[in-house]
Protein backbone atom coordinates (compact mmCIF):
# COMPACT_ATOMS: atom_id res chain seq x y z
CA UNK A 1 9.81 22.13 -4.58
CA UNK A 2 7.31 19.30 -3.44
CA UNK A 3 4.45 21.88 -2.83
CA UNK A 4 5.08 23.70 -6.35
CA UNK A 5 4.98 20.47 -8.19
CA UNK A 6 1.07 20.52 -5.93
CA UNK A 7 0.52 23.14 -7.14
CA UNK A 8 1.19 23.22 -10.83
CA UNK A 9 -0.57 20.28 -10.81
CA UNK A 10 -3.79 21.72 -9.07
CA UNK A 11 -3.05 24.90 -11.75
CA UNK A 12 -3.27 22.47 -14.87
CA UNK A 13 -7.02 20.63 -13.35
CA UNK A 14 -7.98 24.82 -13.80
CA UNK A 15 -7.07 24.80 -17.72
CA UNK A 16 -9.56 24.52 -20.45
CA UNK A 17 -7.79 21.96 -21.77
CA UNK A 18 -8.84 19.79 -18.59
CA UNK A 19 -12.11 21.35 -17.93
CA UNK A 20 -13.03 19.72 -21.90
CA UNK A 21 -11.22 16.98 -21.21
CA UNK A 22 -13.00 15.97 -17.79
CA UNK A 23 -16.18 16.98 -19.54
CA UNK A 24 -15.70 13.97 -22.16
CA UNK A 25 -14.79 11.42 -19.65
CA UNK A 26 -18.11 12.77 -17.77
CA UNK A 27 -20.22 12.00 -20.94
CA UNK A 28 -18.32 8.31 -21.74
CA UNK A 29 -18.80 7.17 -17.71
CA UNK A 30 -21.48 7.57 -16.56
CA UNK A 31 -19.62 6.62 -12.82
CA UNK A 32 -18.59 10.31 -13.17
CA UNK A 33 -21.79 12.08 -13.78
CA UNK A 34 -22.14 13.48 -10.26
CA UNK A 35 -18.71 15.18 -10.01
CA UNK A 36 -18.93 18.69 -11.52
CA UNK A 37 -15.47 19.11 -11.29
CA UNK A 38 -12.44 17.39 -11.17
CA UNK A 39 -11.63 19.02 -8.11
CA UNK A 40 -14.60 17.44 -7.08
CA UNK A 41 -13.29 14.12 -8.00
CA UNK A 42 -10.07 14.25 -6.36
CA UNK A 43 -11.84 15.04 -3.47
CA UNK A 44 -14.18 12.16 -3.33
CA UNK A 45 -11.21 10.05 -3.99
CA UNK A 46 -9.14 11.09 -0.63
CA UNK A 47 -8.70 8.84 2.19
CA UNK A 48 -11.49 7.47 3.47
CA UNK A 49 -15.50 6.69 2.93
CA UNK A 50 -16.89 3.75 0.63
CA UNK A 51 -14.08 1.55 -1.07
CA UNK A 52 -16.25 0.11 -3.82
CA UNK A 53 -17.76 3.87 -4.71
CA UNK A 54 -13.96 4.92 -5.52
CA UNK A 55 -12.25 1.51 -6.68
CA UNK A 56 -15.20 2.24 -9.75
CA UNK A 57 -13.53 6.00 -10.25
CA UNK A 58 -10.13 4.98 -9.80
CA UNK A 59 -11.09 1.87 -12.55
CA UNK A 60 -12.01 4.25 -15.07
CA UNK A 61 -8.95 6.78 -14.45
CA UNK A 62 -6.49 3.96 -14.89
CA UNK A 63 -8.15 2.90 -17.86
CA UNK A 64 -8.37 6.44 -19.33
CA UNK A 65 -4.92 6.93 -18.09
CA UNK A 66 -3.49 3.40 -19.57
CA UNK A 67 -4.82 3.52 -22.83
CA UNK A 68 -3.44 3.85 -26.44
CA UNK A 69 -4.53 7.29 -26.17
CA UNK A 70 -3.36 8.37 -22.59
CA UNK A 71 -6.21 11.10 -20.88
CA UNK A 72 -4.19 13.58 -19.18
CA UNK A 73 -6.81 15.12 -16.93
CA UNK A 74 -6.70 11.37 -15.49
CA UNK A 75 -3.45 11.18 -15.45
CA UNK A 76 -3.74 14.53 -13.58
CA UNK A 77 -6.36 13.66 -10.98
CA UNK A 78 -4.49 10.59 -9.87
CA UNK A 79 -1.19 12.08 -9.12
CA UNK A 80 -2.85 14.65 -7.06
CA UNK A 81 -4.82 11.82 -5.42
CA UNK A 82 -1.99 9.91 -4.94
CA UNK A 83 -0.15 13.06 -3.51
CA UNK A 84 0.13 12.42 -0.08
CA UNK A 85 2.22 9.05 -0.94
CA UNK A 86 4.77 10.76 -3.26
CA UNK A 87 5.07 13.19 -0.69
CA UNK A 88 5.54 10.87 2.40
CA UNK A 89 7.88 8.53 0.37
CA UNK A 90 9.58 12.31 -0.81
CA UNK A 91 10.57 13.49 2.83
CA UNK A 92 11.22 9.93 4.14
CA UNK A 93 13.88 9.79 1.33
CA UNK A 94 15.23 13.45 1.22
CA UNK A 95 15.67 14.33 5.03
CA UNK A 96 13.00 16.98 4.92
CA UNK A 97 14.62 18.77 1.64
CA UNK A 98 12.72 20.52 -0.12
CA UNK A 99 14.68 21.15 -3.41
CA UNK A 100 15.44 17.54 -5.04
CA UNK A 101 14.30 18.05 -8.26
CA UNK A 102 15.35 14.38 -9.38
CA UNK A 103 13.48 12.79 -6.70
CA UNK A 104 10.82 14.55 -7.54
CA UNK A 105 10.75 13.79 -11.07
CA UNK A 106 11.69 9.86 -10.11
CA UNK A 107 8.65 9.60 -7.64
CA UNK A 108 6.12 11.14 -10.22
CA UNK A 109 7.61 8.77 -12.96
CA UNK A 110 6.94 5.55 -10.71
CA UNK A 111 3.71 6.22 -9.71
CA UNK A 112 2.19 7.17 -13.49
CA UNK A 113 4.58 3.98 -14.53
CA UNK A 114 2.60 2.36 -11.77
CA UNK A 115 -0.61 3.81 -12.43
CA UNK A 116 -0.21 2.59 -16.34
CA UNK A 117 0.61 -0.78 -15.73
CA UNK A 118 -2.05 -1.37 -13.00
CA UNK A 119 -3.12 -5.04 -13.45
CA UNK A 120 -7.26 -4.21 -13.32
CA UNK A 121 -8.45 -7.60 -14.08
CA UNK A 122 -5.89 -9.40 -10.96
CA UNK A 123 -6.54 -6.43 -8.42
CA UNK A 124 -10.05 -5.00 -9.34
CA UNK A 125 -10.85 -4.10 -5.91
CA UNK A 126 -8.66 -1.88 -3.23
CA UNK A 127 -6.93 -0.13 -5.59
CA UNK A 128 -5.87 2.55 -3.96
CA UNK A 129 -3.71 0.69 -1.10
CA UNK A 130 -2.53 -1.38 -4.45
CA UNK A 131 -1.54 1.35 -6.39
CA UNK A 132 0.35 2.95 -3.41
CA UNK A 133 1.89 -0.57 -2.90
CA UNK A 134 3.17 -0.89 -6.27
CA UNK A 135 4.07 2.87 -6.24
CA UNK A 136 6.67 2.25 -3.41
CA UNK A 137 7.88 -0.91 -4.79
CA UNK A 138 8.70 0.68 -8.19
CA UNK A 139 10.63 3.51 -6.19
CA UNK A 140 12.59 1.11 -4.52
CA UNK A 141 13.29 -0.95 -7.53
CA UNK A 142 14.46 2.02 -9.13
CA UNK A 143 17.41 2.71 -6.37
CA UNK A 144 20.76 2.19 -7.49
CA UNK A 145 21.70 2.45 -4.13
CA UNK A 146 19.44 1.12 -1.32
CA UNK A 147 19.72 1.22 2.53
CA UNK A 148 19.44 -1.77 5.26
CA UNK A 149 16.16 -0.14 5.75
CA UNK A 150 15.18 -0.25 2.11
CA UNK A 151 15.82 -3.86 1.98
CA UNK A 152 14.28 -4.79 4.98
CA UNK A 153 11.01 -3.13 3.43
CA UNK A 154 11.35 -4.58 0.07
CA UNK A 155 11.21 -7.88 1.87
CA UNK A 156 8.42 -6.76 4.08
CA UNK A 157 6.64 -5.56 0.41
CA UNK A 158 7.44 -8.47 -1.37
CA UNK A 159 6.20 -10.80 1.90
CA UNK A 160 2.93 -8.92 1.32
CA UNK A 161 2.76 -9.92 -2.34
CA UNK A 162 2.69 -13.64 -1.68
CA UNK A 163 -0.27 -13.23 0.24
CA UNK A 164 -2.24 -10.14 -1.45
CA UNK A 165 -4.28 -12.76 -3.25
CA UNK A 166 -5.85 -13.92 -0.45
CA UNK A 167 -6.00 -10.50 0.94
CA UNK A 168 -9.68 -10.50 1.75
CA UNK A 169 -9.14 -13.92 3.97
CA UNK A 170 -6.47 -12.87 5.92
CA UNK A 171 -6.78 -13.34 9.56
CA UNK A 172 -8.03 -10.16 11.61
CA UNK A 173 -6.00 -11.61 14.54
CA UNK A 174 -2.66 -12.23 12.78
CA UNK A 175 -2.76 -10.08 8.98
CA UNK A 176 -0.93 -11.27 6.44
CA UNK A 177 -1.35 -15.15 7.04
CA UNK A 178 -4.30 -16.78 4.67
CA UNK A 179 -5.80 -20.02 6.14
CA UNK A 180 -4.64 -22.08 3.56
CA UNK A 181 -0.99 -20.93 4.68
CA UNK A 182 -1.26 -22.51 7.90
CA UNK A 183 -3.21 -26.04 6.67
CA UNK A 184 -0.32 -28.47 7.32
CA UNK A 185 3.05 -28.23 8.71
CA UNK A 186 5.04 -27.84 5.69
CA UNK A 187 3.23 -24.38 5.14
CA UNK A 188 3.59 -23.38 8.59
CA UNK A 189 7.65 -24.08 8.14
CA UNK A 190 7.41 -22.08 4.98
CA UNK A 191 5.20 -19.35 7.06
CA UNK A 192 7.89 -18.75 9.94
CA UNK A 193 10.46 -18.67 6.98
CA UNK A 194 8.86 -15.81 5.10
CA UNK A 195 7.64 -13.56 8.54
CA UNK A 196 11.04 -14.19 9.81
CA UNK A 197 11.25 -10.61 8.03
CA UNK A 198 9.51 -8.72 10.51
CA UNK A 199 12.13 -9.68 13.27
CA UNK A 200 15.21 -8.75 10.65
CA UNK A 201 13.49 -5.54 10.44
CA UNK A 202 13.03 -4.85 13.96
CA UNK A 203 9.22 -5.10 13.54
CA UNK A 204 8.68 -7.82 16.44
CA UNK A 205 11.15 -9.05 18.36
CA UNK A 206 12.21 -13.02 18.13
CA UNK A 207 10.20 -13.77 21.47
CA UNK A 208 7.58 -12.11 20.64
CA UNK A 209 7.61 -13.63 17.19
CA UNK A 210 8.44 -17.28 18.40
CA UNK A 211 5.30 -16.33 20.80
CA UNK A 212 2.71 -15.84 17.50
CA UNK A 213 4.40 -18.99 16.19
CA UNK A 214 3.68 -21.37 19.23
CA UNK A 215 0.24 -19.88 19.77
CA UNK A 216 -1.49 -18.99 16.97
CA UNK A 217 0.50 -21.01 14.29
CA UNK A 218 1.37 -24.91 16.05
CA UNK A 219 -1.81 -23.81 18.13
CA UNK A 220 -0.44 -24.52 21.53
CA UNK A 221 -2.03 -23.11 24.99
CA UNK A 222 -0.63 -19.83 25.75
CA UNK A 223 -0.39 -20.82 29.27
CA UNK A 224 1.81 -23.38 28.38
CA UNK A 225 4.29 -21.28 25.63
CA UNK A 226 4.19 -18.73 28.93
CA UNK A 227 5.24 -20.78 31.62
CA UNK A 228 8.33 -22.18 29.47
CA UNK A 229 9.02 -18.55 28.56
CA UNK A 230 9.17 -17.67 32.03
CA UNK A 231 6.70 -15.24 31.92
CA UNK A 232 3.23 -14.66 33.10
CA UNK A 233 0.52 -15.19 31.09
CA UNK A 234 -0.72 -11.51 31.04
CA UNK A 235 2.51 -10.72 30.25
CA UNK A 236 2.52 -13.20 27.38
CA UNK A 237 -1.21 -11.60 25.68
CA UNK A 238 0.29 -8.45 26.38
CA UNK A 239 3.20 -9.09 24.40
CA UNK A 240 1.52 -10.82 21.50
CA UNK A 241 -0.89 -8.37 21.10
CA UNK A 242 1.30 -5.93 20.90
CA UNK A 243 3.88 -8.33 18.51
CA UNK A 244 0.50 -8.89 16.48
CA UNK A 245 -0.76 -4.88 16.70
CA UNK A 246 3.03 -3.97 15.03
CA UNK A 247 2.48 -6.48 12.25
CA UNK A 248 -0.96 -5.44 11.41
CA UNK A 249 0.57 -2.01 11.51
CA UNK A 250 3.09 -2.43 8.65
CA UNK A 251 0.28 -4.88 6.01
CA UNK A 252 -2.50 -2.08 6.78
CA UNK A 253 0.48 0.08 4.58
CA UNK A 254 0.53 -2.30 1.48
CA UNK A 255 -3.03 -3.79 1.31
């Protein structure tokens, strides 16, 4: 069911209908000019290669897309760019099913919802990991019913969001925590509040996370945090690089 919806989707970028309509969002971007197709496009637009190059073609899709007027061969080229996300959030939520025709239809209506409402002038810039962000998050929202698990990531989604404005300062060491969070110690308090979510969700454990905390966050000596651990302190980088590896894991999905 997943792979038809793929492919009626690939059949419809074949019509006339979107070979003229491609053709007039060619001659009113210029961005566009080098893609023949809209194969061609959707291609270009995979995972991968030059983030400013496609955050300029994804711009003008969304804005074709959002308009008073919605394009369709926009609307078109984005789902089947954005394929590979309906279908991971697809089998993740139907057991490896093929043949849930609501989900299907749900999923598809959350990410064009998504893709509609994008907010261009806040997030001008990475918009496909935004987009897929908001994609999930609209999913979720959408649940009647929702599992441990799909609570634990709506927290871990909604952690993200706090920070996603200072996305592009976030600390290559330990993601997801700006350096403005960390400037005095009523923001660190309010830091090991809010990541307390990755040991709920299994993430880290609460060593390993009261490990980040001393270290990296109050700034202690790791030989110190170590010894009163009872551990050695290879043992201790060990474990907080791996602590810090798991958390960089699950941000690297949102941003």
């Amino acid at each position: 069911m997943i792979e038809d919806l793929k492919k009626e989707l690939e059949n419809e970028l074949k019509s006339q209908t979107h070979e003229d309509g491609f053709k007039k969002l060619k001659e009113k971007h210029q961005t566009l000019e080098p893609f023949r197709t809209p194969q061609e496009l959707v291609g270009f637009l995979s995972p991968g290669g030059d983030h400013d190059e496609k955050d300029g073609a994804l711009s003008i899709l969304i804005k074709e897309y959002g308009g008073e007027t919605p394009s369709r061969v926009a609307g078109t080229i984005l789902i089947l760019t954005f394929f590979p996300v309906i279908k991971n959030i697809y089998f993740r939520r139907s057991a490896g099913s093929q043949d849930n025709e609501e989900l299907i239809g749900a999923l598809q209506c959350c990410f064009l919802e998504a893709a509609r409402n994008y907010p261009l002038d806040k997030r001008p810039c990475k918009i496909a990991a935004n987009l897929k962000f908001l994609t999930i998050r609209a999913f979720l929202d959408s649940q009647t019913q929702i599992s441990e698990a799909d609570d634990a990531q709506k927290l871990i989604l909604d952690e993200a969001e706090k920070y996603r404005p200072d996305a592009e300062q976030l600390s290559e060491a330990y993601p997801g925590i700006a350096p403005a969070a960390v400037a005095d110690r009523e923001s660190i308090e309010m830091t090991v509040r809010n990541y307390r979510v990755f040991v709920d969700a299994g993430v880290v454990s609460q060593d390993d996370f009261m490990l980040i905390v001393e270290t990296r966050l109050l700034d202690r000596d790791i030989r110190d945090v170590s010894n009163e651990m009872g551990i050695g302190i290879e043992t201790a980088w060990k474990r907080r690089k791996r602590a810090e590896q798991a958390i960089k894991e699950h941000f690297q999905k949102y941003f």
